[in-house]
PDB file of N, CA and C in Angstrom:
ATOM      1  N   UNK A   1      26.714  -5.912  28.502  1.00  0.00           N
ATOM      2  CA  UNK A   1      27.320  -5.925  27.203  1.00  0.00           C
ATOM      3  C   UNK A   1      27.996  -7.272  26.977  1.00  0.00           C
ATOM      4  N   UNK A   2      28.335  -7.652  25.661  1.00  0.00           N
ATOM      5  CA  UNK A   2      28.641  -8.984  25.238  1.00  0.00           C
ATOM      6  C   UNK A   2      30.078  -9.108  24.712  1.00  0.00           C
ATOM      7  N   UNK A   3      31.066  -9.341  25.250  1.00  0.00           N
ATOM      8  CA  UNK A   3      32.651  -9.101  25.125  1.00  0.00           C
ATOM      9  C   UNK A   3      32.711 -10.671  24.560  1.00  0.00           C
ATOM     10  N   UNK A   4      33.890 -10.496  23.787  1.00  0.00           N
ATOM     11  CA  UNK A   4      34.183 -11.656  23.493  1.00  0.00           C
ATOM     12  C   UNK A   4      36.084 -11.729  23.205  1.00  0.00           C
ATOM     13  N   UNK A   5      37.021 -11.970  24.167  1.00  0.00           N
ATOM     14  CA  UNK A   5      38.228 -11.648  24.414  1.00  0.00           C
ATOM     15  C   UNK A   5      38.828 -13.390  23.610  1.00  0.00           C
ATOM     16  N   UNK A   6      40.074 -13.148  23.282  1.00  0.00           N
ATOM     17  CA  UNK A   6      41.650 -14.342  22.623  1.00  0.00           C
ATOM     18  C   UNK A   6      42.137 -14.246  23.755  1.00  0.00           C
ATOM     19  N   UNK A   7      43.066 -15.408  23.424  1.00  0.00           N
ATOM     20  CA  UNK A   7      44.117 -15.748  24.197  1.00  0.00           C
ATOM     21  C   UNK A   7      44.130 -17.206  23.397  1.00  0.00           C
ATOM     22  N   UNK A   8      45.883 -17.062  23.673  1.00  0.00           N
ATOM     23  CA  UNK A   8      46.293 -18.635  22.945  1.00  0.00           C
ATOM     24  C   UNK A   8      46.722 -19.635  24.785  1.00  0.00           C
ATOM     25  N   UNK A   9      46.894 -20.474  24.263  1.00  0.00           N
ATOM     26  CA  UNK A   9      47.621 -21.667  25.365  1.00  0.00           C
ATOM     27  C   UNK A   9      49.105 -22.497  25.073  1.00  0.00           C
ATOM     28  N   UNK A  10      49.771 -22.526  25.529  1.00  0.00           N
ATOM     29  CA  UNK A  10      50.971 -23.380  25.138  1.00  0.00           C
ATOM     30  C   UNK A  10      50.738 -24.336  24.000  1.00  0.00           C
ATOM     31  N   UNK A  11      51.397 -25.007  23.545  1.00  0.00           N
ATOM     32  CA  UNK A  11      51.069 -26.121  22.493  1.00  0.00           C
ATOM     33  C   UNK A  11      51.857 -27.188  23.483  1.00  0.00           C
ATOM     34  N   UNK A  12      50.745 -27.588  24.495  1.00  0.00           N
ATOM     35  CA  UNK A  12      51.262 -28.395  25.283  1.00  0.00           C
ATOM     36  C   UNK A  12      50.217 -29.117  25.921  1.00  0.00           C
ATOM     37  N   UNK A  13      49.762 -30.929  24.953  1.00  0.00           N
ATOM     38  CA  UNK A  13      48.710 -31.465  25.820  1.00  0.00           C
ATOM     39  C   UNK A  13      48.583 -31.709  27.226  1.00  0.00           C
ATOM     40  N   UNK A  14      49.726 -31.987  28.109  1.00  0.00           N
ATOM     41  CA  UNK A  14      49.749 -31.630  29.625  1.00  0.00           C
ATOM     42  C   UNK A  14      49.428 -30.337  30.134  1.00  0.00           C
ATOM     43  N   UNK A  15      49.966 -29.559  29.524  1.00  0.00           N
ATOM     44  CA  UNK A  15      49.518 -28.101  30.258  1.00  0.00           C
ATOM     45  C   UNK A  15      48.234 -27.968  29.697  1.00  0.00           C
ATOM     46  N   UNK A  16      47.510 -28.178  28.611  1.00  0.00           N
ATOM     47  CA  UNK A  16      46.404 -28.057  28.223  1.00  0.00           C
ATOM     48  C   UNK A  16      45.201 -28.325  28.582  1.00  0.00           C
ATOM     49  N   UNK A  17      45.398 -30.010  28.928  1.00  0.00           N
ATOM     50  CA  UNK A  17      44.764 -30.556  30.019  1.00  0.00           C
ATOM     51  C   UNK A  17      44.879 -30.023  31.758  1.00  0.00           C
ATOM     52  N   UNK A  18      45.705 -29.772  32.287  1.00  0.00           N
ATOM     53  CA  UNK A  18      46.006 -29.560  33.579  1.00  0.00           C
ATOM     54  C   UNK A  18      44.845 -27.934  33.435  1.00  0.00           C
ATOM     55  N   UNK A  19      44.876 -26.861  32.080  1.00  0.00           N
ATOM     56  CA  UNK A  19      44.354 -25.620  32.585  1.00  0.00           C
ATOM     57  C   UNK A  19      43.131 -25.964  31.943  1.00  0.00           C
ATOM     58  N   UNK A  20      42.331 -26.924  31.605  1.00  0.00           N
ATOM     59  CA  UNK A  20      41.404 -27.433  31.354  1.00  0.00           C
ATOM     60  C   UNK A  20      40.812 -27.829  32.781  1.00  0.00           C
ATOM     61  N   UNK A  21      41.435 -28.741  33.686  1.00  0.00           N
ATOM     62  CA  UNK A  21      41.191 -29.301  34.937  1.00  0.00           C
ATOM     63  C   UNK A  21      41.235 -28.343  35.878  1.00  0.00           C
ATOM     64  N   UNK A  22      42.002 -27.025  35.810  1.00  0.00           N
ATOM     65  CA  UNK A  22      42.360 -26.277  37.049  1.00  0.00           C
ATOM     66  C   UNK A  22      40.620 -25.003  36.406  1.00  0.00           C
ATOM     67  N   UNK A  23      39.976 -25.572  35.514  1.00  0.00           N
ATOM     68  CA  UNK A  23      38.918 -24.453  35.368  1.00  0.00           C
ATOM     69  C   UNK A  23      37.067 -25.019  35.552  1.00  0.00           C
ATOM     70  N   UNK A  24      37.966 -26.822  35.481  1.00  0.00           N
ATOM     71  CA  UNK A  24      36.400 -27.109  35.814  1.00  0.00           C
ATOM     72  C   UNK A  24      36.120 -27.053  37.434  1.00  0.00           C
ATOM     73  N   UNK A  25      36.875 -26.136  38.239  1.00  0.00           N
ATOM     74  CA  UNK A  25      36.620 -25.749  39.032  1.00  0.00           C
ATOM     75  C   UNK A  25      37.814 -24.763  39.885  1.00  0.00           C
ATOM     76  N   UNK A  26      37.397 -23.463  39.457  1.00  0.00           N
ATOM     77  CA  UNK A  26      37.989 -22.038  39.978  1.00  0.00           C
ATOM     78  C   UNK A  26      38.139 -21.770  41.425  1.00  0.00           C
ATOM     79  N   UNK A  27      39.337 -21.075  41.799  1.00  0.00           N
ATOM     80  CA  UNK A  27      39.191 -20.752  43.323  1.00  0.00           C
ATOM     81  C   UNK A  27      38.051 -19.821  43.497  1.00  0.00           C
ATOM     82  N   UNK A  28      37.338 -20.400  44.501  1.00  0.00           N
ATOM     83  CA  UNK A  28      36.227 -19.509  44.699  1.00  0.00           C
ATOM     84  C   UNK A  28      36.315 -17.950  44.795  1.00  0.00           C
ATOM     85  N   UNK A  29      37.807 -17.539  45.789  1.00  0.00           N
ATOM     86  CA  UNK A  29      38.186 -16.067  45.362  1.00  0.00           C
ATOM     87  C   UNK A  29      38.272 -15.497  43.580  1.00  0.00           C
ATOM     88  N   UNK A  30      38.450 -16.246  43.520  1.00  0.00           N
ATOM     89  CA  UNK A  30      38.492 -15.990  41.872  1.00  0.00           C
ATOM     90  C   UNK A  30      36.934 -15.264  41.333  1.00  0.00           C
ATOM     91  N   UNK A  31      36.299 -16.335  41.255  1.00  0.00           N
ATOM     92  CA  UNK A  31      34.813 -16.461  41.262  1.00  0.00           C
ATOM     93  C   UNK A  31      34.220 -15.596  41.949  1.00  0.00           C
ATOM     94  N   UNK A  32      34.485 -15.376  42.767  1.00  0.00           N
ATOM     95  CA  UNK A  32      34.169 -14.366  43.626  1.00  0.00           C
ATOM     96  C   UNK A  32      34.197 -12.671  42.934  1.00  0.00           C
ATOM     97  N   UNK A  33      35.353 -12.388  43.015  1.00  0.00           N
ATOM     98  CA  UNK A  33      36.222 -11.675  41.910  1.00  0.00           C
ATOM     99  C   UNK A  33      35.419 -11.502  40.558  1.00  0.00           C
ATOM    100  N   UNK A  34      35.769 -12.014  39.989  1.00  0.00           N
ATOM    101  CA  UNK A  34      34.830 -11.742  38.431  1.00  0.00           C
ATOM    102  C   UNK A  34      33.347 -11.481  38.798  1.00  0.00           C
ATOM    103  N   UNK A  35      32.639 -11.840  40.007  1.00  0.00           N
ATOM    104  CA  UNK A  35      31.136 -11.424  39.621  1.00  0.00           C
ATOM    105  C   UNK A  35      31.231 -10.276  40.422  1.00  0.00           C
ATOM    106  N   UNK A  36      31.971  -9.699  41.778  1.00  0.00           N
ATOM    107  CA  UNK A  36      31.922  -8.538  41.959  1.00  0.00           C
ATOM    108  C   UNK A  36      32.562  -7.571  41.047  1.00  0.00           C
ATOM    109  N   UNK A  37      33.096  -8.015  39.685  1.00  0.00           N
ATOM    110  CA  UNK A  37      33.161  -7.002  38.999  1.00  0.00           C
ATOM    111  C   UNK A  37      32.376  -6.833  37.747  1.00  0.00           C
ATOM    112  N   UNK A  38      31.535  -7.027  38.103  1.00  0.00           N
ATOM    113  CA  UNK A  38      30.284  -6.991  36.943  1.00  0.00           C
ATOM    114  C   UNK A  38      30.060  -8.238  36.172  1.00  0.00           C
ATOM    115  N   UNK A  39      31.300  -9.135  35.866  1.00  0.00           N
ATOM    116  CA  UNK A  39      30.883  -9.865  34.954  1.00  0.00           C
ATOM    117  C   UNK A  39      29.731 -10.803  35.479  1.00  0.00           C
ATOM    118  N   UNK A  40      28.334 -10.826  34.883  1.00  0.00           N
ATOM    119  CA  UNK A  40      27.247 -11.612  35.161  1.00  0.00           C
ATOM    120  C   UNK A  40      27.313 -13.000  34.374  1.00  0.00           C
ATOM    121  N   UNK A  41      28.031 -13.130  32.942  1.00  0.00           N
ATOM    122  CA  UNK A  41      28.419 -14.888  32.777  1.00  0.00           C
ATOM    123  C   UNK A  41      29.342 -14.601  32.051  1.00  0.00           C
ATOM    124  N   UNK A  42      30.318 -15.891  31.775  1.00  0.00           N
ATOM    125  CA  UNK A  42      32.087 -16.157  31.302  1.00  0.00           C
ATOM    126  C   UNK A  42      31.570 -17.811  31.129  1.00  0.00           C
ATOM    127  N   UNK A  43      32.065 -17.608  29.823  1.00  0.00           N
ATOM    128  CA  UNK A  43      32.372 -19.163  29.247  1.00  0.00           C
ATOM    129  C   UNK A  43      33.700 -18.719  28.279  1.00  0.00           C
ATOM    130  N   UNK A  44      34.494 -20.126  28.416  1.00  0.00           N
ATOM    131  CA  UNK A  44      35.668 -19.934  27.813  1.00  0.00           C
ATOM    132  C   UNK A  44      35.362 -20.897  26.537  1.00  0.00           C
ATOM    133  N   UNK A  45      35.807 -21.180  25.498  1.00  0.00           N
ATOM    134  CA  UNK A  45      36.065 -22.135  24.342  1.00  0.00           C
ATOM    135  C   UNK A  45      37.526 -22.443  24.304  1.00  0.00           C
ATOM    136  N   UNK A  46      37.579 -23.414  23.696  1.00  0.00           N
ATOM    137  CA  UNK A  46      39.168 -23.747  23.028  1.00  0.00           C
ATOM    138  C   UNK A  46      39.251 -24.509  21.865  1.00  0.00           C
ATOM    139  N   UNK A  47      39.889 -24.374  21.195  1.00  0.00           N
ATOM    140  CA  UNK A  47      40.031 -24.728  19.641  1.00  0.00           C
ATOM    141  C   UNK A  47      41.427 -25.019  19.501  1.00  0.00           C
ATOM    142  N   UNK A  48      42.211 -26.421  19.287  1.00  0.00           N
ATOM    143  CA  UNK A  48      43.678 -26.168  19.273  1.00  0.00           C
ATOM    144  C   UNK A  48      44.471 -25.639  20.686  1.00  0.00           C
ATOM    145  N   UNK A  49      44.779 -24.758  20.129  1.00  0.00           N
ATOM    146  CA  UNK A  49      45.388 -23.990  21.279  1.00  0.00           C
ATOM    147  C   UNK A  49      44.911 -22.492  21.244  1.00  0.00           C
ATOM    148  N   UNK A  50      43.903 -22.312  20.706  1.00  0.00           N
ATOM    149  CA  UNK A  50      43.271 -20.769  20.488  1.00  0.00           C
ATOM    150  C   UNK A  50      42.162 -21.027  21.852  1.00  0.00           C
ATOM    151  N   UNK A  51      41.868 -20.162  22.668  1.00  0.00           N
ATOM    152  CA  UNK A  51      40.644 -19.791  23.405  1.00  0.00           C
ATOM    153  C   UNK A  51      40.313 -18.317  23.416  1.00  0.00           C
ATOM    154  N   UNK A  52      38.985 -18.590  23.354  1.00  0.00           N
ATOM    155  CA  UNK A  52      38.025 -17.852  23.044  1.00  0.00           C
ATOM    156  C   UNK A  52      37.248 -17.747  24.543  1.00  0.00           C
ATOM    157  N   UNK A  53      37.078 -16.742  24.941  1.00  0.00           N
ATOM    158  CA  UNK A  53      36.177 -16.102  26.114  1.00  0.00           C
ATOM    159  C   UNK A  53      34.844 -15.378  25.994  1.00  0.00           C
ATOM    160  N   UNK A  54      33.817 -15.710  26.111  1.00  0.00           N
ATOM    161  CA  UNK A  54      32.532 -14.713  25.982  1.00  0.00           C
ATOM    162  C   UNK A  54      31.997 -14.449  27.400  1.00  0.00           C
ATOM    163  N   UNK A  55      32.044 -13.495  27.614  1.00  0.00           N
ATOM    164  CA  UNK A  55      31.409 -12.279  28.893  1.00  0.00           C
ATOM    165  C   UNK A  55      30.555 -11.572  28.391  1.00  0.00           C
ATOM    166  N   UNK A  56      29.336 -11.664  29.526  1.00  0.00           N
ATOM    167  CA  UNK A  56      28.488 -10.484  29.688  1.00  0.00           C
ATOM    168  C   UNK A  56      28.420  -9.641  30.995  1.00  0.00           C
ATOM    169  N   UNK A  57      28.353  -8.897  30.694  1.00  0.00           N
ATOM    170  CA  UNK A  57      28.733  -7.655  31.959  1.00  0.00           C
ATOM    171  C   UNK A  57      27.569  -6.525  32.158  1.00  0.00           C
ATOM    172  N   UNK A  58      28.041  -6.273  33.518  1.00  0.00           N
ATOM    173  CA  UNK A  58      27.118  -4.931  33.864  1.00  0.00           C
ATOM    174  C   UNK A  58      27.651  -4.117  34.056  1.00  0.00           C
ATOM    175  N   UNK A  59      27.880  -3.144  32.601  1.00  0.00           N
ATOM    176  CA  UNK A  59      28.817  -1.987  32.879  1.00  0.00           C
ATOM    177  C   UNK A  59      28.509  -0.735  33.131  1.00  0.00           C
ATOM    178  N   UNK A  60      27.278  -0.652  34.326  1.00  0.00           N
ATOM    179  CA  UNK A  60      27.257   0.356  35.148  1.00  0.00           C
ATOM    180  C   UNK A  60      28.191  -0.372  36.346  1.00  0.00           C
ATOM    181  N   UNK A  61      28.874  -1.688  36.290  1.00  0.00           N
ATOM    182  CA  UNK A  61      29.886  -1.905  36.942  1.00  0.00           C
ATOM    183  C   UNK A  61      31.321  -2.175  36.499  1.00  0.00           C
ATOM    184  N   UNK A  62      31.109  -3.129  35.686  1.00  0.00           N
ATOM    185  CA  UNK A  62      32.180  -3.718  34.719  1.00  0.00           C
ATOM    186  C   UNK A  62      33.118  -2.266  34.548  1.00  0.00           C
ATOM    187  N   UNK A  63      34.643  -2.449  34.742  1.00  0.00           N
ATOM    188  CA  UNK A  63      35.755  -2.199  34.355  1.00  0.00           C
ATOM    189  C   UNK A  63      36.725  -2.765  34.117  1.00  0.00           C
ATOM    190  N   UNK A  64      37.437  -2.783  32.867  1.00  0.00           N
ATOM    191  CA  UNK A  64      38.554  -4.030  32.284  1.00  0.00           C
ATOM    192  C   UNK A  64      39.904  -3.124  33.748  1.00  0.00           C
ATOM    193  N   UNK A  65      40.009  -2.037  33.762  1.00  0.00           N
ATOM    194  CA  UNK A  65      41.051  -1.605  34.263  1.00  0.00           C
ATOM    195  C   UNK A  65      40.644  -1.428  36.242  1.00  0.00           C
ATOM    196  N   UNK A  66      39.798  -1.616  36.260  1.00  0.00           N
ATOM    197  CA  UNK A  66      39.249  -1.570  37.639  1.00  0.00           C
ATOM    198  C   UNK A  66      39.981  -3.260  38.021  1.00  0.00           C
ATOM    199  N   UNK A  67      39.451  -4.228  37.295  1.00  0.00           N
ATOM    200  CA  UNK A  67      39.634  -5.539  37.343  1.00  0.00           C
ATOM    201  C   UNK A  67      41.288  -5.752  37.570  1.00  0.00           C
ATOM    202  N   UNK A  68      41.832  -5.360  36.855  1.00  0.00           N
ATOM    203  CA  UNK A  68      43.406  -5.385  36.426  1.00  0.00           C
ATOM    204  C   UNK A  68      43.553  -4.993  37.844  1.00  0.00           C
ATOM    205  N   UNK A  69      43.149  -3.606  38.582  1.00  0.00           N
ATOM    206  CA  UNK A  69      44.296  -3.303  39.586  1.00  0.00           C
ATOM    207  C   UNK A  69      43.873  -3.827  40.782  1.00  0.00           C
ATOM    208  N   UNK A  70      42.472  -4.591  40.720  1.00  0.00           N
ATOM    209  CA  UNK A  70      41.892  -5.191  41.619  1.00  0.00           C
ATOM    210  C   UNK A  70      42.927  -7.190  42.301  1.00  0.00           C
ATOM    211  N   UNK A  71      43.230  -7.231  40.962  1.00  0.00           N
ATOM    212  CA  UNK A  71      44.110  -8.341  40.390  1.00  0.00           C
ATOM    213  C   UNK A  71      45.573  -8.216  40.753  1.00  0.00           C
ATOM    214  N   UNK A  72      45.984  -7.083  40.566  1.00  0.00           N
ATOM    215  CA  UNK A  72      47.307  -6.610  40.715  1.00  0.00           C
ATOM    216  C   UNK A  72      47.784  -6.458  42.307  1.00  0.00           C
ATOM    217  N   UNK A  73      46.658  -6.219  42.877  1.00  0.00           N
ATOM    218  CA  UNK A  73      46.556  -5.315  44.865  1.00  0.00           C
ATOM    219  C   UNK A  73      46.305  -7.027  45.426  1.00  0.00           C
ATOM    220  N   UNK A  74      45.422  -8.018  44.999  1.00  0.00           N
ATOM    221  CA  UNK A  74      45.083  -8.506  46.150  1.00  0.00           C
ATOM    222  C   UNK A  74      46.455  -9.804  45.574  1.00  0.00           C
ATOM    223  N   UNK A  75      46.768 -10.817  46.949  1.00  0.00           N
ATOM    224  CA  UNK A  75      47.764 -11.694  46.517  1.00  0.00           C
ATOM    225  C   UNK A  75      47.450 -13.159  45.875  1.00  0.00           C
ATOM    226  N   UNK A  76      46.148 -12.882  46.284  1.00  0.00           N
ATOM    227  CA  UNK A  76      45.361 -14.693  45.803  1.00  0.00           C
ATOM    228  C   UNK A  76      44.833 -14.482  44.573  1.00  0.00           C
ATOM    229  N   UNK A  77      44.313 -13.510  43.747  1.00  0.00           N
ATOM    230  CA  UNK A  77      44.106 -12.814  42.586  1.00  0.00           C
ATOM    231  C   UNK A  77      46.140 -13.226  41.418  1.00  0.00           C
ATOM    232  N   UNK A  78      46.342 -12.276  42.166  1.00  0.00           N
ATOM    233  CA  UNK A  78      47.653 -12.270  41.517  1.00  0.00           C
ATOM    234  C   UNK A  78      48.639 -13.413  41.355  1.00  0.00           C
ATOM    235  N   UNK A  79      48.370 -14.007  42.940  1.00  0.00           N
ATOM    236  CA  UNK A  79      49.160 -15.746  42.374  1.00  0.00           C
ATOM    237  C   UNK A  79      47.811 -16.795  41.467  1.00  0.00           C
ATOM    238  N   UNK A  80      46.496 -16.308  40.697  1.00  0.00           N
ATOM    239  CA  UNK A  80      45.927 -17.059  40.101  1.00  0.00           C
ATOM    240  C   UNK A  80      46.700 -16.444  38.782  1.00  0.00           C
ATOM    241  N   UNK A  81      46.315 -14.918  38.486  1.00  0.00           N
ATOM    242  CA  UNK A  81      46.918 -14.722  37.064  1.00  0.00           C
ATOM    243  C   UNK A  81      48.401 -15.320  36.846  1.00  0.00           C
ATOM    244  N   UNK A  82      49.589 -15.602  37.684  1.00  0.00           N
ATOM    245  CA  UNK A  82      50.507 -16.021  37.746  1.00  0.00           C
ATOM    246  C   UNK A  82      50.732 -17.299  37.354  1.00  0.00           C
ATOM    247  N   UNK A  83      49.693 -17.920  37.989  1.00  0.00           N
ATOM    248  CA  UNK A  83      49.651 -19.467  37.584  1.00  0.00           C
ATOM    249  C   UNK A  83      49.252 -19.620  36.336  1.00  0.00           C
ATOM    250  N   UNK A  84      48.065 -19.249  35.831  1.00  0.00           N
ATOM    251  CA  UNK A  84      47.427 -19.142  34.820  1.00  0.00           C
ATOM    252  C   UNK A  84      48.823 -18.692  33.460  1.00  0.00           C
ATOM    253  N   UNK A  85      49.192 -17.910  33.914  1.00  0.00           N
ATOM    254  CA  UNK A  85      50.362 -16.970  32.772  1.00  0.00           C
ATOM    255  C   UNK A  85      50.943 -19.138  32.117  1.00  0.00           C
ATOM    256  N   UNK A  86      51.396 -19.565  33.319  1.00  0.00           N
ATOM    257  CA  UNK A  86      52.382 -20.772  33.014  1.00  0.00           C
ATOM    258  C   UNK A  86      51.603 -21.873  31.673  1.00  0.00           C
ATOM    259  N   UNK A  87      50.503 -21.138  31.555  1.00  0.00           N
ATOM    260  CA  UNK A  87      49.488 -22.154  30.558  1.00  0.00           C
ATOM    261  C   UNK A  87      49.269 -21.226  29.280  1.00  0.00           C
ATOM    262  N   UNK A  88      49.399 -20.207  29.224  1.00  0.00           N
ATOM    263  CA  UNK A  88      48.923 -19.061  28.520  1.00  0.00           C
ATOM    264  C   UNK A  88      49.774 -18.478  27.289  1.00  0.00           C
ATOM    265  N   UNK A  89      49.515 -18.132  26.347  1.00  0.00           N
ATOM    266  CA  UNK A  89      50.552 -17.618  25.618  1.00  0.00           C
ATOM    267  C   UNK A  89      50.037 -16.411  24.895  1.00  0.00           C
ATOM    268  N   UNK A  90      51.109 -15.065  24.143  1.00  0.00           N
ATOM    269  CA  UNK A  90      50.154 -14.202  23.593  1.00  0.00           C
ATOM    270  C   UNK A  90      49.942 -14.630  22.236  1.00  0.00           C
ATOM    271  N   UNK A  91      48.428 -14.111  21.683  1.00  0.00           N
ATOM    272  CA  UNK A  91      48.231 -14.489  20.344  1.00  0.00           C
ATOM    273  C   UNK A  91      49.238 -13.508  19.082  1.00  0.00           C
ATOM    274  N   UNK A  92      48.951 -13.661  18.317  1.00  0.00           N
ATOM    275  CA  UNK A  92      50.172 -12.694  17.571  1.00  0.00           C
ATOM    276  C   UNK A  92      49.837 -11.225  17.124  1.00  0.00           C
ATOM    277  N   UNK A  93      48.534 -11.439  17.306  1.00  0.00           N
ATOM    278  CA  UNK A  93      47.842 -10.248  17.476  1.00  0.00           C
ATOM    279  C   UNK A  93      48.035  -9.169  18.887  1.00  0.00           C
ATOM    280  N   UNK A  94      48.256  -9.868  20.157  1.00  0.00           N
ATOM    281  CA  UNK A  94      48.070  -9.227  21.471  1.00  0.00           C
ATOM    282  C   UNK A  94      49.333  -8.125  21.423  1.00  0.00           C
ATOM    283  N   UNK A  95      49.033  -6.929  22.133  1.00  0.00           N
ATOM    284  CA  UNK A  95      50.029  -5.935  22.518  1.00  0.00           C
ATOM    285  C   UNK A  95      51.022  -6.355  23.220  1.00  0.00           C
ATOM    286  N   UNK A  96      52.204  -6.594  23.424  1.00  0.00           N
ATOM    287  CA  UNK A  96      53.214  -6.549  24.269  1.00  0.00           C
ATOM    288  C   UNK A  96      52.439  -6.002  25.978  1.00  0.00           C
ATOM    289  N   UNK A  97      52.794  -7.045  26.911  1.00  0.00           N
ATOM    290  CA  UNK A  97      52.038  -7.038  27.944  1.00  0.00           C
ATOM    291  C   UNK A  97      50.769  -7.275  27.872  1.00  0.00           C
ATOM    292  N   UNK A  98      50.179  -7.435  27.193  1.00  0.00           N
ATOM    293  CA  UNK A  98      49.174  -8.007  27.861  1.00  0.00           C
ATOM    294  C   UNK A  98      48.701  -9.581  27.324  1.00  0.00           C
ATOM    295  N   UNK A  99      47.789  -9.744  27.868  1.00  0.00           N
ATOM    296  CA  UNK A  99      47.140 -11.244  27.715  1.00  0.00           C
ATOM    297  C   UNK A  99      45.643 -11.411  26.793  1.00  0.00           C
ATOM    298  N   UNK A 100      44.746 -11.613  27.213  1.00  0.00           N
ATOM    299  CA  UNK A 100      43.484 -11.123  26.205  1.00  0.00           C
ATOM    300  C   UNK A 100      43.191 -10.506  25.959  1.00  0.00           C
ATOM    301  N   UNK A 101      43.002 -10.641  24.786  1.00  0.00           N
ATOM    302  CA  UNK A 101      42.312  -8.918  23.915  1.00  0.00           C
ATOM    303  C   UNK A 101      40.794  -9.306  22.980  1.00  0.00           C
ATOM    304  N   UNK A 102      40.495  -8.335  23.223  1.00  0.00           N
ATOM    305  CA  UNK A 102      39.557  -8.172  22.530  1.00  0.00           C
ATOM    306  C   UNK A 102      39.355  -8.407  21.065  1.00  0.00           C
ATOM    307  N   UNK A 103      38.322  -9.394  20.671  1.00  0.00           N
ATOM    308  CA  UNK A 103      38.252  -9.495  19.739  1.00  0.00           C
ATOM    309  C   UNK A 103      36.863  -8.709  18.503  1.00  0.00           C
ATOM    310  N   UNK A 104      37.420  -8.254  17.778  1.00  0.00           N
ATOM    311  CA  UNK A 104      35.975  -6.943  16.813  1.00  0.00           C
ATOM    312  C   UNK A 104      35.105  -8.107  16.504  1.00  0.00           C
ATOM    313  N   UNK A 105      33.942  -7.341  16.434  1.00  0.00           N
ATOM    314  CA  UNK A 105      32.259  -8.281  16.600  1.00  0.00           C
ATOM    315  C   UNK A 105      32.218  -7.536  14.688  1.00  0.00           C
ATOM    316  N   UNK A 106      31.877  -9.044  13.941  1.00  0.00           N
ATOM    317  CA  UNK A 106      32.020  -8.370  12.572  1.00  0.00           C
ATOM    318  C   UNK A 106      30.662  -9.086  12.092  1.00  0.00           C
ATOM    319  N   UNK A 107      30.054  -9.397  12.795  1.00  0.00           N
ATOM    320  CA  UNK A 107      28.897  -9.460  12.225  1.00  0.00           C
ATOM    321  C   UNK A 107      27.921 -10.305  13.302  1.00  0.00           C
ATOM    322  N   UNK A 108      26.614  -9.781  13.358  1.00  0.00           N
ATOM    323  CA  UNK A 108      25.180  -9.937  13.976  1.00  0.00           C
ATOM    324  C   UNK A 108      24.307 -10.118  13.390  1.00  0.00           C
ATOM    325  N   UNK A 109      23.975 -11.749  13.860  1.00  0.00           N
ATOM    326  CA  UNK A 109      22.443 -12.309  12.814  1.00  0.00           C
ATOM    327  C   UNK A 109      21.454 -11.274  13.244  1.00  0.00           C
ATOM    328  N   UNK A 110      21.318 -10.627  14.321  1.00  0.00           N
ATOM    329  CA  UNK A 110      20.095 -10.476  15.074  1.00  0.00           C
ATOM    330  C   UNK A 110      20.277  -8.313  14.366  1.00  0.00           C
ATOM    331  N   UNK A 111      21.568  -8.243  13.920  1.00  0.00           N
ATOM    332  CA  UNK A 111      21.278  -6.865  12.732  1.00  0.00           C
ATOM    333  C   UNK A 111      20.708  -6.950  10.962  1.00  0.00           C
ATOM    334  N   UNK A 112      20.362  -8.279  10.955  1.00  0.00           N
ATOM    335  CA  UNK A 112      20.258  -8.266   9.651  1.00  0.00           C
ATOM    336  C   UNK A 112      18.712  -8.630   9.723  1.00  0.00           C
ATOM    337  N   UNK A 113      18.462  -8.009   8.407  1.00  0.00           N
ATOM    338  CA  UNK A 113      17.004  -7.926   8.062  1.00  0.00           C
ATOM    339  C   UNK A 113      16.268  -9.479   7.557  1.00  0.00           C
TER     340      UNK A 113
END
């Protein structure tokens, strides 16, 4: 399936750059991590300070909440989301606690006639 998750970033060209640099190359646990949980590809965008995430997944594996407590239990997982948080901000849209959300799919060239 084809997810496509927000998240904002500080309004901060150092931190912007630095989580720009800390992604053109991921801890391999990390990496690791996201493909044993289904996700089969992740590209991020950024615009400003808006990013944009597109995932495709195999959700006879993929779980958003499997992931979370997978994230939450191990310590090299959890000091990445930690680090990551220091670059991150919520959009004004996001729920209290959390970080990316999902964004609604409002339209498909490939549904139209």
């Amino acid at each position: 399936m084809r997810r496509c998750l927000m998240l904002d970033l500080k309004d901060s060209p150092d931190l912007i750059a630095e989580y720009e640099a800390m992604h053109r190359k991921i801890w391999p646990e990390v990496a690791n991590h996201l493909r044993s949980q289904g996700i089969t590809c992740m590209e991020i965008f950024r615009l400003g300070t808006r990013l944009c995430m597109l995932m495709e997944t195999d959700d006879t594996v993929f779980s958003a909440q499997r992931i979370a407590d997978a994230e939450a239990s191990d310590p090299v997982l959890t000091e990445w989301q930690r680090l990551m948080w220091n670059f991150q901000a919520p959009t004004p849209w996001t729920p209290p606690g959390e970080k990316w959300v999902e964004a609604a799919l409002i339209f498909d060239l490939s549904r139209q006639q």
